[in-house]
Protein backbone atom coordinates (compact mmCIF):
# COMPACT_ATOMS: atom_id res chain seq x y z
CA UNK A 1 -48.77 15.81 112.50
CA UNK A 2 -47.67 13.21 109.89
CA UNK A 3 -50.86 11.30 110.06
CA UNK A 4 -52.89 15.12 109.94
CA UNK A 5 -53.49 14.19 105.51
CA UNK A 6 -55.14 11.06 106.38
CA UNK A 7 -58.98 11.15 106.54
CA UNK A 8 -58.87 8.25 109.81
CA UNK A 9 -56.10 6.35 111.80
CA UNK A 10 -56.30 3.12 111.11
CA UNK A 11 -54.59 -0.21 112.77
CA UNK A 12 -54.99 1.80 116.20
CA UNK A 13 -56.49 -0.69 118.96
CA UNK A 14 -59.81 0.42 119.72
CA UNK A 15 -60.25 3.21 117.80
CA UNK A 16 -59.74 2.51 114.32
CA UNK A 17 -61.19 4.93 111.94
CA UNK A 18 -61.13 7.75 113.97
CA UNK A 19 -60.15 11.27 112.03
CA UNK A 20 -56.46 12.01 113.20
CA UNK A 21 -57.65 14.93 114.82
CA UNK A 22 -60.34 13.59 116.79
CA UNK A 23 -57.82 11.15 118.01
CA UNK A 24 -55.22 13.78 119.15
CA UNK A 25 -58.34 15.84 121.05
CA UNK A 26 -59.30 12.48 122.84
CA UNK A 27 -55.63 12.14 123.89
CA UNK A 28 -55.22 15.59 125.38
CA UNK A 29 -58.20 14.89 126.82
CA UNK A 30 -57.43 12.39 128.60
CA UNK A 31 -53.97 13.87 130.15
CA UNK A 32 -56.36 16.59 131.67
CA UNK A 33 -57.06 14.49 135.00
CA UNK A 34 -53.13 13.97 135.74
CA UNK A 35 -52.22 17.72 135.84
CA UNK A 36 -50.44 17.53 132.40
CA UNK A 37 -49.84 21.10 131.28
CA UNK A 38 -49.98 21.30 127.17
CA UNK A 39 -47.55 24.35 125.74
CA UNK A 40 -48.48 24.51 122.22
CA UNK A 41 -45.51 26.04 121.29
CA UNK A 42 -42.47 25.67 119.30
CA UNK A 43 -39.40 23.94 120.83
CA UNK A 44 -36.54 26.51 119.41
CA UNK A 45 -33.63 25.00 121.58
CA UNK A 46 -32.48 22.45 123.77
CA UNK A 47 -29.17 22.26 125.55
CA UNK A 48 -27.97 20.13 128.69
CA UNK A 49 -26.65 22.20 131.27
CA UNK A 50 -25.40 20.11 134.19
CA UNK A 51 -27.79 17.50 135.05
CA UNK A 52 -30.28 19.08 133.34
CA UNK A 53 -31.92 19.99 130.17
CA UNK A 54 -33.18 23.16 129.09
CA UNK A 55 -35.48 24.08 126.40
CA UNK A 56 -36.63 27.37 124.97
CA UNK A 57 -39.84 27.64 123.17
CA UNK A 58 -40.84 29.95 120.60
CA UNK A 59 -42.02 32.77 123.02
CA UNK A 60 -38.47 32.66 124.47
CA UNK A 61 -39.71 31.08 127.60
CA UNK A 62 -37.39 28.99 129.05
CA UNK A 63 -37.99 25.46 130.89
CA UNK A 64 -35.91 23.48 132.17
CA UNK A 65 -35.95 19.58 132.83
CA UNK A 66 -34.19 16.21 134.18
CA UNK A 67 -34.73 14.57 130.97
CA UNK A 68 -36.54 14.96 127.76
CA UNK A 69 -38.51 12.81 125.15
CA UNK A 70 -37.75 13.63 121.38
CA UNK A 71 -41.40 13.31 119.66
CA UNK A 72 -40.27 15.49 117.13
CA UNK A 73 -41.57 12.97 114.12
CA UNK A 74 -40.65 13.16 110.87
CA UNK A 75 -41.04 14.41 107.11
CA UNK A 76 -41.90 12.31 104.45
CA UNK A 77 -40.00 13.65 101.12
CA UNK A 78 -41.96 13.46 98.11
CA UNK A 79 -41.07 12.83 94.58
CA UNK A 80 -42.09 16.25 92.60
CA UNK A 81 -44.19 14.60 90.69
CA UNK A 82 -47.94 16.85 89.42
CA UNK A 83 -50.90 15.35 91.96
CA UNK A 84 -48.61 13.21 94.19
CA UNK A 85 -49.14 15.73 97.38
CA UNK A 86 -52.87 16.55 97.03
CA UNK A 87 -53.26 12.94 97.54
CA UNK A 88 -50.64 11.72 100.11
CA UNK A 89 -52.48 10.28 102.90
CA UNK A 90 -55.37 9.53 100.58
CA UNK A 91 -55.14 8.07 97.70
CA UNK A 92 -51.20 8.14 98.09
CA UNK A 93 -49.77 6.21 101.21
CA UNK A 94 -47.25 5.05 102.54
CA UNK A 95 -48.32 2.20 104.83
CA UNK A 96 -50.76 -1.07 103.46
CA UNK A 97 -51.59 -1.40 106.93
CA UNK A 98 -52.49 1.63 107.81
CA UNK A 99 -54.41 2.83 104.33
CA UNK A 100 -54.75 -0.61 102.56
CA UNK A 101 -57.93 -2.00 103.82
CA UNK A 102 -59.72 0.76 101.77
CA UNK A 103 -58.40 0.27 98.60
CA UNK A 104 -58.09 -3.70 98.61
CA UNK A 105 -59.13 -5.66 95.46
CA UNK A 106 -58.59 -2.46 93.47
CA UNK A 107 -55.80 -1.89 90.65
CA UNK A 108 -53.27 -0.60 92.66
CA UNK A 109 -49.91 0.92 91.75
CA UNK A 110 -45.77 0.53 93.66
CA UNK A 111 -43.69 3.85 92.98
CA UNK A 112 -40.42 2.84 93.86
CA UNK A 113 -37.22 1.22 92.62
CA UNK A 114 -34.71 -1.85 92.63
CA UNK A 115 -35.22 -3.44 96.08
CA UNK A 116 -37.58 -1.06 97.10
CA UNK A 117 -40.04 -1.10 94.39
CA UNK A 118 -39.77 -5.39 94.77
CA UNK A 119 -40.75 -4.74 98.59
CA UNK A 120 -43.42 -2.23 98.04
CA UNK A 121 -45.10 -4.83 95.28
CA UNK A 122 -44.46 -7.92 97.45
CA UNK A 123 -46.80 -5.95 99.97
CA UNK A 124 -49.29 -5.02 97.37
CA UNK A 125 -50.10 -8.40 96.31
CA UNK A 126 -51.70 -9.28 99.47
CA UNK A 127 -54.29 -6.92 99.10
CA UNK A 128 -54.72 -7.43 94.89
CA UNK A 129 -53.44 -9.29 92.13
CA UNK A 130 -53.65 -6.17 90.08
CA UNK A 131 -50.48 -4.14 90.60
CA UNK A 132 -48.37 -2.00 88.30
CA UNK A 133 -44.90 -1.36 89.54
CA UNK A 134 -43.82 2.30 87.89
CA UNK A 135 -40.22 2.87 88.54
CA UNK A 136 -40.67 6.94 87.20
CA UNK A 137 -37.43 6.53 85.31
CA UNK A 138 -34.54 3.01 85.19
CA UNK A 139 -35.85 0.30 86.97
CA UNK A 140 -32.44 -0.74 88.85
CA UNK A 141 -33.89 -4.92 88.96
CA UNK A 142 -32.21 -7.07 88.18
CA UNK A 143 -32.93 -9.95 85.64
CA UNK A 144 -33.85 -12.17 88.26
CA UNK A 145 -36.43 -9.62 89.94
CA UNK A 146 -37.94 -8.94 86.35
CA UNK A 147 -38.64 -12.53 85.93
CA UNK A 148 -40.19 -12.60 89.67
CA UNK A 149 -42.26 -9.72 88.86
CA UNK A 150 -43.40 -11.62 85.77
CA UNK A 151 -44.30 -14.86 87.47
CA UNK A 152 -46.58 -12.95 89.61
CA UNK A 153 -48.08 -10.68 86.49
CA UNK A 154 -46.98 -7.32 87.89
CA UNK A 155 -46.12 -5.07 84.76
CA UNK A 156 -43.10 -2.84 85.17
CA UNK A 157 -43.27 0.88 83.98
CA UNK A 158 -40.15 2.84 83.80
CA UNK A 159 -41.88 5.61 82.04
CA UNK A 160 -41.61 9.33 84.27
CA UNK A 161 -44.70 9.49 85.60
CA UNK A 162 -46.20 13.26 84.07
CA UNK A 163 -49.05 13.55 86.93
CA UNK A 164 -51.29 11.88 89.05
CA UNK A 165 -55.21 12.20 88.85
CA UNK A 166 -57.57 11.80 91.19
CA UNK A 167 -61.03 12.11 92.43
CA UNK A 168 -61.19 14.30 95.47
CA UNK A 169 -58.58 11.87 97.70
CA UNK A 170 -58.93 8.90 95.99
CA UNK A 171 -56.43 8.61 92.79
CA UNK A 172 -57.86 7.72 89.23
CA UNK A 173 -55.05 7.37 87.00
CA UNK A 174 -51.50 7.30 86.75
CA UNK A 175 -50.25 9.72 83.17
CA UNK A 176 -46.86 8.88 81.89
CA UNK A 177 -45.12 10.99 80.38
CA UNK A 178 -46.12 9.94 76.65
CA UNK A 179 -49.35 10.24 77.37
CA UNK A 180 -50.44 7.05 77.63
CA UNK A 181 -52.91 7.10 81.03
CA UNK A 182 -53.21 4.02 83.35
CA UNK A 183 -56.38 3.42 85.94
CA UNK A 184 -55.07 2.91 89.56
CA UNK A 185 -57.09 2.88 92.45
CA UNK A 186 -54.27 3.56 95.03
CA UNK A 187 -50.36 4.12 94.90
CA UNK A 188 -48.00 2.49 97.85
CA UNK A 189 -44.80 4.64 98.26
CA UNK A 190 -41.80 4.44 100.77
CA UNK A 191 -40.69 8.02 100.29
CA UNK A 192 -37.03 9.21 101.81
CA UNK A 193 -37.45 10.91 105.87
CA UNK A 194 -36.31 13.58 107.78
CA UNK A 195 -36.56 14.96 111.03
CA UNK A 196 -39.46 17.55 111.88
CA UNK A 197 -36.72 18.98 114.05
CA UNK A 198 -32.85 19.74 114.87
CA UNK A 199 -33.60 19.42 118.48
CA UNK A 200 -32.11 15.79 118.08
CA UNK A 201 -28.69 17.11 116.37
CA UNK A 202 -28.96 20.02 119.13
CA UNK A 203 -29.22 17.31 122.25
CA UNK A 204 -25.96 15.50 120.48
CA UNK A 205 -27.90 12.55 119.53
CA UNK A 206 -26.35 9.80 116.81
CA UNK A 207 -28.45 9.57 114.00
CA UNK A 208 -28.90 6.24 111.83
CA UNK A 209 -28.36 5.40 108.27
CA UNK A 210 -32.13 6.08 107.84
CA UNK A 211 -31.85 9.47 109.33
CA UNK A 212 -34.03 8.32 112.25
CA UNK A 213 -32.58 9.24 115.92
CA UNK A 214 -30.75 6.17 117.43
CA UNK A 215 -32.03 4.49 120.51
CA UNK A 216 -32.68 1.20 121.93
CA UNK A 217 -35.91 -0.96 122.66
CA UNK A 218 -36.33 1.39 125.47
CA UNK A 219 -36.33 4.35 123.84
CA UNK A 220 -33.27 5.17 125.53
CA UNK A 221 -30.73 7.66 123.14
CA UNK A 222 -27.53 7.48 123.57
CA UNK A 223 -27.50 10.94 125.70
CA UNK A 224 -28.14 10.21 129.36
CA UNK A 225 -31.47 11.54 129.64
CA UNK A 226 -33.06 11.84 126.51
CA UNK A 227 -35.14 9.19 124.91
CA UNK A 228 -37.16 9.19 122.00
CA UNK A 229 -40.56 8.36 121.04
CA UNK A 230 -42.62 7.64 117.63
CA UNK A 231 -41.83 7.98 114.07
CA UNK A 232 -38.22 9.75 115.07
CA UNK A 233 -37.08 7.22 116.99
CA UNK A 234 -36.66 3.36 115.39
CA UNK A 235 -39.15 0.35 115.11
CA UNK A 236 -42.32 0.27 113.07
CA UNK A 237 -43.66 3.50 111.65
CA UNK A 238 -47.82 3.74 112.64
CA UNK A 239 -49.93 5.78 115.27
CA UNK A 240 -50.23 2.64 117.49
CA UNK A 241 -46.70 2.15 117.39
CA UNK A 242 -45.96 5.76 118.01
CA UNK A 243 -48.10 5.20 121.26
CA UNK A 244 -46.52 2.20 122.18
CA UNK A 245 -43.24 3.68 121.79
CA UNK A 246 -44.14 6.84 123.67
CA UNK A 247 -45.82 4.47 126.64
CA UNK A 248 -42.31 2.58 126.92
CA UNK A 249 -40.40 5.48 127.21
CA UNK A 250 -42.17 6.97 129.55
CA UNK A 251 -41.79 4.31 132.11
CA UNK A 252 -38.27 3.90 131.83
CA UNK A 253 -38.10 7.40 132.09
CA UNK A 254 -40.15 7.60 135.17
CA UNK A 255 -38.21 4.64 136.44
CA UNK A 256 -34.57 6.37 136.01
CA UNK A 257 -36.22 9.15 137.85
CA UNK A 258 -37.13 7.07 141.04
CA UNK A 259 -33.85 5.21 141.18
CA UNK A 260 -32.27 8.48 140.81
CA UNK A 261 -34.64 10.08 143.91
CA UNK A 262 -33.81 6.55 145.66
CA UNK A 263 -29.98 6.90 145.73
């Protein structure tokens, strides 16, 4: 669902470039010849109730489970600034890996600020020399990171930004707020998450500092029996990662299950 904005999933083995929903048909697809049944439904409530887990969908069907997989996702927050969402996932992103390719060699633009804003240009500059860091209000660098900035040639803006402009999906220009208009061809942000869902807090599960739910390599929560999977969970934030994650838990999950059936 987070990836739904962006026109093609990219830095996914094998099928990069494939529309997000294309991707998420071949996947159901696929589950089709292992008796997978799909609820498309709304996950309401979850509760453990002995050793077992049951959840209540939106119809107020109950089901009930020996363990459960959080793939709730997450919500990227958005600064309110004019433009900003009509692009996000376009000419707005939030991942070079995943979006830079397109817009590489272009003027590009780092919304962010302090640390964050020093990351998001470090990242930049291996896909152009042409970045503009705009801080949309006090910088927060310090005099060190100005002068690093300026070795490199990457102009800091502290300007509010007054909109965003863009062709279609592709952003044009960045408008300050005095009016003054600068041409980007892409903006890199690292925008503040939350959870799609409170199924996590419902389940008792420890959250992080980042807001993500916490788990280990595994995908293993600190709940006996629930484990977590994608962008909720921790580790790197893209749709092959998400799958990777998913993969893992499901075979420790499946694993717990025979040892369980064993003993």
């Amino acid at each position: 669902m987070r990836n739904a904005p962006a026109d093609a999933a990219h830095y996914v083995f094998t099928r990069d470039g494939t529309p997000p929903k294309d991707l998420l048909q071949i996947g159901l697809a696929q589950l089709e010849p292992y008796g997978v049944v799909v609820e498309n439904k709304i996950v309401t409530d979850a509760a453990a109730i002995g050793h077992s887990f049951v959840l209540t969908l939106g119809n107020g069907r109950r089901v009930e489970s020996r363990r459960v997989v959080l793939a709730i996702g997450v919500e990227d927050i958005l600064p309110d600034v004019e433009g900003m969402r009509e692009l996000w996932g376009g000419g707005v992103f939030h991942c070079p890996y995943c979006h830079g390719w397109e817009v590489r060699n272009r003027p590009l633009a780092a919304y962010g600020k302090g640390d964050l804003g020093l990351a998001l240009v470090t990242l930049l500059l291996g896909w152009t020399r042409d970045v503009v860091l705009f801080t949309d209000g006090p910088a927060g660098l310090s005099d060190s990171q100005r002068a690093q900035l300026a070795r490199h040639g990457v102009p800091v803006r502290e300007e509010r930004i007054e909109r965003l402009v863009g062709d279609g999906r592709h952003l044009r220009e960045v408008i300050l707020s005095g009016g003054e208009t600068i041409a980007r061809g892409g903006m890199l942000i690292r925008p503040p998450q939350r959870l799609r869902s409170d199924l996590a807090h419902r389940l008792g599960c420890p959250l992080r500092e980042d807001g993500r739910v916490e788990a280990d390599e595994f995908g293993k929560t600190p709940i006996a029996g629930v484990f977590v999977a994608g962008d909720a969970g921790p580790g790197m934030q893209s749709v092959g990662a998400a799958a990777a994650s998913g993969a893992t838990a499901a075979a420790f999950l499946n694993h717990g299950l025979l040892e369980e059936e064993f003993a």
